[in-house]
Protein backbone atom coordinates (compact mmCIF):
# COMPACT_ATOMS: atom_id res chain seq x y z
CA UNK A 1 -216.47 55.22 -13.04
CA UNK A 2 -214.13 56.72 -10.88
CA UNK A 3 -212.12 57.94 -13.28
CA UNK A 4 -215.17 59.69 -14.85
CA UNK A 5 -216.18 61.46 -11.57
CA UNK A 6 -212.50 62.62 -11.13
CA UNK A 7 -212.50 63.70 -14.49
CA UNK A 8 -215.66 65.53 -14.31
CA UNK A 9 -214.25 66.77 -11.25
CA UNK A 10 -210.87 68.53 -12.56
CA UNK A 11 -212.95 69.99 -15.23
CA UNK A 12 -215.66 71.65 -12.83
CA UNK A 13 -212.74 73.24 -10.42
CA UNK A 14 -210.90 73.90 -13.85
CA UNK A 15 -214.15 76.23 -14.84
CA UNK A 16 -214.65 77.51 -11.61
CA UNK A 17 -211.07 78.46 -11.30
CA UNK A 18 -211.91 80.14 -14.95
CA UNK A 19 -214.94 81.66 -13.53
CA UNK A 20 -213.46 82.99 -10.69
CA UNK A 21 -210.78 84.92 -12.67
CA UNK A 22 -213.08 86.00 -15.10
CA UNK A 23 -214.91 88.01 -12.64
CA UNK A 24 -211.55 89.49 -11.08
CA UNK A 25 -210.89 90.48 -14.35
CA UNK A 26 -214.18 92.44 -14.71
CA UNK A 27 -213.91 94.08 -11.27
CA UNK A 28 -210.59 95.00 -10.60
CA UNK A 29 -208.73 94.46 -14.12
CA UNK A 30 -211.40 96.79 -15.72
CA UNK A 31 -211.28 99.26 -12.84
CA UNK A 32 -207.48 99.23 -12.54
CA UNK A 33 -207.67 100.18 -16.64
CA UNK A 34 -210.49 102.87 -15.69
CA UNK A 35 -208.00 104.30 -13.26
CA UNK A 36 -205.05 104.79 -15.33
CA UNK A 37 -207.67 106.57 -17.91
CA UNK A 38 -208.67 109.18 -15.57
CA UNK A 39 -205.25 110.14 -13.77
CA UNK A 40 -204.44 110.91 -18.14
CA UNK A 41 -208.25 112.38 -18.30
CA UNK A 42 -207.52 114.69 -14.85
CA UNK A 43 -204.32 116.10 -16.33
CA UNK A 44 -206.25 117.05 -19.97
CA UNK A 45 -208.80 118.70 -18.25
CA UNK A 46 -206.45 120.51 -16.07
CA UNK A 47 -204.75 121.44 -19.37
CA UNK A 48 -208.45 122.69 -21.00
CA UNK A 49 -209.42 124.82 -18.13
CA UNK A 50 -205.99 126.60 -18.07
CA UNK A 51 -206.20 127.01 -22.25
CA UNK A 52 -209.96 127.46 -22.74
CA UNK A 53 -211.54 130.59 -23.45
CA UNK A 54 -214.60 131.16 -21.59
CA UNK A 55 -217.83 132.98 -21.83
CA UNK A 56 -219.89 134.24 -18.60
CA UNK A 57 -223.11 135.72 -18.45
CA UNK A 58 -225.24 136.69 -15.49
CA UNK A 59 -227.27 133.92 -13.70
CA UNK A 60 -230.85 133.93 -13.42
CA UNK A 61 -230.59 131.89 -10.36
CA UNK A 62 -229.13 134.67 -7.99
CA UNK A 63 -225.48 135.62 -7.06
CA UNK A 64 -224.21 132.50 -9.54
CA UNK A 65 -222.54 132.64 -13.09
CA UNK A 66 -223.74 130.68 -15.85
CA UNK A 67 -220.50 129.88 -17.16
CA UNK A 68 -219.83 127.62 -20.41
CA UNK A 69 -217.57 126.66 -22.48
CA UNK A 70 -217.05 127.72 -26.11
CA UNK A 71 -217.34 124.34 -27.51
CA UNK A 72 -217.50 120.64 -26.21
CA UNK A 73 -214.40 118.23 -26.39
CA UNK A 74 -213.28 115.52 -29.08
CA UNK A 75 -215.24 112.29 -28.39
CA UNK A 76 -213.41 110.40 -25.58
CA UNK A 77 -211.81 113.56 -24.08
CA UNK A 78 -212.37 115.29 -21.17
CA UNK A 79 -215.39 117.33 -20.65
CA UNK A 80 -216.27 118.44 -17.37
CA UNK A 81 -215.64 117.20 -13.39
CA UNK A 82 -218.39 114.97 -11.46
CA UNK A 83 -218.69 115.24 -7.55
CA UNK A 84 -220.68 113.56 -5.30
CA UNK A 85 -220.52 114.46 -1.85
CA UNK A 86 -222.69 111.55 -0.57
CA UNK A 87 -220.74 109.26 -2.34
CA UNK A 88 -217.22 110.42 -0.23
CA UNK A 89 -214.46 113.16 -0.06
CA UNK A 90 -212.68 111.15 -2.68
CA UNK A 91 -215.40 110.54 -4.78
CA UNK A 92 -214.74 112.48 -8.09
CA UNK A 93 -214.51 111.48 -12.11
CA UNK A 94 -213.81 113.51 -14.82
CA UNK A 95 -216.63 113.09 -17.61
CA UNK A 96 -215.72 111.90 -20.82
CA UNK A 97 -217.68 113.13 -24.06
CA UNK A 98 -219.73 110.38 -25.35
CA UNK A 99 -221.49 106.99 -24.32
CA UNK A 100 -219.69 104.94 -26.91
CA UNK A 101 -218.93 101.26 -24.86
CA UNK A 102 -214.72 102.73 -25.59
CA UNK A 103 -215.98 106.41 -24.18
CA UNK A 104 -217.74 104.72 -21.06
CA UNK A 105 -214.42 102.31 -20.04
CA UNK A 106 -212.59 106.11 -19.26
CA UNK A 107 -215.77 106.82 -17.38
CA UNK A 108 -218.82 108.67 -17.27
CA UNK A 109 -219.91 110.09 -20.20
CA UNK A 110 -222.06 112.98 -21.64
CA UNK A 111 -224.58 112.34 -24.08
CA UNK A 112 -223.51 113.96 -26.67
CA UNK A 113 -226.04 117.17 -27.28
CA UNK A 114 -227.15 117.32 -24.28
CA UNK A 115 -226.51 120.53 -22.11
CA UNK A 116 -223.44 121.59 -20.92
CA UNK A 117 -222.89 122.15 -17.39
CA UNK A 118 -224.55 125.11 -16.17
CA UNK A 119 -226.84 125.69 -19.51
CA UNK A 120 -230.64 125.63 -19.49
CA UNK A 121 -231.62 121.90 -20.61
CA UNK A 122 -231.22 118.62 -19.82
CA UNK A 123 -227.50 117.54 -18.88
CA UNK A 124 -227.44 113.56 -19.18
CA UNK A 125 -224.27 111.75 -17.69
CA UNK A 126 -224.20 107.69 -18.58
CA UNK A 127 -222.03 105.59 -16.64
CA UNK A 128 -220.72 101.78 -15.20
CA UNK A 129 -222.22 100.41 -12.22
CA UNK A 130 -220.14 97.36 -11.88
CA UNK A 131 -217.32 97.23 -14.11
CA UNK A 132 -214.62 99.91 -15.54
CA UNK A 133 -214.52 101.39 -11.92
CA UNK A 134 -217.84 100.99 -11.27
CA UNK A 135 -218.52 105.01 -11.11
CA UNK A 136 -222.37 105.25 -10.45
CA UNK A 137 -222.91 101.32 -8.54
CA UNK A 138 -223.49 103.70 -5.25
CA UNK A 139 -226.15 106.58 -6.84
CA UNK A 140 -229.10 104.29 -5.81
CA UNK A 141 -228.17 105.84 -2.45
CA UNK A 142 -228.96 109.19 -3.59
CA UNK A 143 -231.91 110.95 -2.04
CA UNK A 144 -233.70 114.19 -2.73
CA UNK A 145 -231.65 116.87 -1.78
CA UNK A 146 -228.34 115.84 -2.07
CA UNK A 147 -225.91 118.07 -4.07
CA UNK A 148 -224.07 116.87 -7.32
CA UNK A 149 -221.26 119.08 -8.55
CA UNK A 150 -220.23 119.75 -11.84
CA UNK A 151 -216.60 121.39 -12.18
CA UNK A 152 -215.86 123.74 -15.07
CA UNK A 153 -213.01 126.02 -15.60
CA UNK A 154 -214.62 128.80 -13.82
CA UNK A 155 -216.77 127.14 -11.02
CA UNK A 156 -218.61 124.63 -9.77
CA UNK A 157 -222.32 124.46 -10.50
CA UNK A 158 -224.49 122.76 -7.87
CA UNK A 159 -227.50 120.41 -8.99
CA UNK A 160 -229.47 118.67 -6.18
CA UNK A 161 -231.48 115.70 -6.51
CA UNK A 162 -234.91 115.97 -7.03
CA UNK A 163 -235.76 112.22 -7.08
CA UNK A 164 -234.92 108.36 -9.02
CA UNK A 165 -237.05 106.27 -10.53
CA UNK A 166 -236.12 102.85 -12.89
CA UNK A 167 -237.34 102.72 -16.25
CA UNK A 168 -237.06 100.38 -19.37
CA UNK A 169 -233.66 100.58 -21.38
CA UNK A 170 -235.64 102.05 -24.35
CA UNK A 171 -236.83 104.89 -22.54
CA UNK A 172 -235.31 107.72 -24.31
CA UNK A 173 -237.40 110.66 -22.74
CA UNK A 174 -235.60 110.65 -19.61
CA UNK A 175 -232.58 112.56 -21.95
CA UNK A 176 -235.05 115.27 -23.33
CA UNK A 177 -233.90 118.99 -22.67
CA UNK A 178 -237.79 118.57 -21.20
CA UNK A 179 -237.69 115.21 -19.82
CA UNK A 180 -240.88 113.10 -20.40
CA UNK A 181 -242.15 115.85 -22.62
CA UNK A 182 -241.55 116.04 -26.48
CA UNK A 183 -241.01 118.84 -28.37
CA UNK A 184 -241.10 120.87 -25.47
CA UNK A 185 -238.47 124.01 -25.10
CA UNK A 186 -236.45 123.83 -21.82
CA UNK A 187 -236.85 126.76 -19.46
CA UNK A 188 -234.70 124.74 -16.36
CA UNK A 189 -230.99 123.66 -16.13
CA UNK A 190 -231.73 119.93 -15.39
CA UNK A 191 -228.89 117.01 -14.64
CA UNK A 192 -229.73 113.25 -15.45
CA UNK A 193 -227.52 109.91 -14.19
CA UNK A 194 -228.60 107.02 -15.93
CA UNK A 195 -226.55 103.80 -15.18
CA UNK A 196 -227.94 99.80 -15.43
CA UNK A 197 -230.10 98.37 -13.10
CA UNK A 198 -230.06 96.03 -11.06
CA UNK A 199 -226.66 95.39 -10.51
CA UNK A 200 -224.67 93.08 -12.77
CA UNK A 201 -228.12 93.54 -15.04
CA UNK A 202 -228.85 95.95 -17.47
CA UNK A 203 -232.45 94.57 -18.02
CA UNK A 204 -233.81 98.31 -16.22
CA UNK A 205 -232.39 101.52 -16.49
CA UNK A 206 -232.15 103.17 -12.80
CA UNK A 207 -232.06 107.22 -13.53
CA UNK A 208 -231.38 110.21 -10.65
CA UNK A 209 -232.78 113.41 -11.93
CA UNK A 210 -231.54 116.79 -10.50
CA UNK A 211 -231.85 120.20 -10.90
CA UNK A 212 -229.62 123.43 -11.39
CA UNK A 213 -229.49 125.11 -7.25
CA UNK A 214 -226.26 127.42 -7.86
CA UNK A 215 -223.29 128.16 -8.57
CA UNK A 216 -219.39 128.48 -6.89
CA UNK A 217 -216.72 130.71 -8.31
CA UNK A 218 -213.29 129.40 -8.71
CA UNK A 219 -212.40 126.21 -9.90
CA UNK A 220 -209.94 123.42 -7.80
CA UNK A 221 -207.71 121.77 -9.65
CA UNK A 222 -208.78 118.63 -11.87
């Protein structure tokens, strides 16, 4: 008997031990490989803004450009530059294009067809909120109000948040150029995060919607 319990013993520190790993894996082995994607994803968008032709055209939104760019990246590559003040000074990612599970271990990524940054429709950013970096675990601490940046070759364009709200993983209207309302044509430059919910759970789908409040001439670098 003795044997037995010190057998059954080893075995349960043996998968603890295994458990225990397994998660350091998943929150700093992913995030150290998420890291080494964007310092190679910072220096091809730096590379973009300085090649990529641009086109401007006035604002509607007063004083601001509306400034795109001629066509999106490759799947996987760099697309545009996510701030979040509330989140830190440091706080920045460079958005991949795509939501493929390979797209979203560089980091956020753009559904593809949504808008662009800056354009009139419904800009939708997916992204990790516990492993791979972990780039949107804090945006449950976003309120209404707070500013999200976008950075494009030319400027930064503000969004600020208009509210959150969880909803079911199969709740596709929340990426509509109208959210919510089929069929509808877009007439406002919206931005929606959508990231799992709760933590370590992607039973819900916890979504900050924002909205297009200016824009800031002359880019930093990536």
């Amino acid at each position: 008997m003795r044997t037995l319990m010190r057998g059954l013993g080893e075995l349960a520190a043996t998968a603890g031990l295994v458990l225990v790993l397994g998660v350091a894996y998943l929150v700093w082995g992913t995030g150290d490989h998420t890291r080494r994607q964007q310092a190679g994803l910072a220096d091809e968008l730096e590379r973009r803004w300085q090649a990529r032709h641009l086109t401007a055209t006035p604002s509607r939104r007063g004083g601001g450009g509306n400034v795109t760019e001629t066509a999106p990246p490759a799947p996987g590559g760099a697309f545009t530059l996510l701030r979040i003040p509330r989140l830190g000074a440091r706080y920045r990612y460079v958005v991949v294009e795509g939501v493929s599970p390979a797209d979203l271990r560089k980091g956020p990524g753009h559904y593809p067809g949504t808008a662009r940054p800056g354009e009139v429709g419904n800009m939708v950013v997916s992204g990790h909120r516990t492993t791979y970096g972990a780039p949107f675990r804090r945006v449950d601490e976003l309120v209404r109000g707070d500013e999200i940046h976008v950075g494009t070759a030319a400027g930064t364009h503000v969004y600020r948040v208009t509210g959150r709200r969880v909803v079911r993983p199969d709740a596709m209207e929340v990426i509509l150029p109208v959210p919510g309302r089929p069929g509808r044509a877009p007439r406002r430059r919206l931005l929606t995060l959508t990231t799992c919910h709760p933590e370590f759970s992607a039973a819900y789908r916890l979504v900050v919607s924002a909205e297009h409040a200016g824009f800031r001439a002359g880019r930093g670098a990536a």
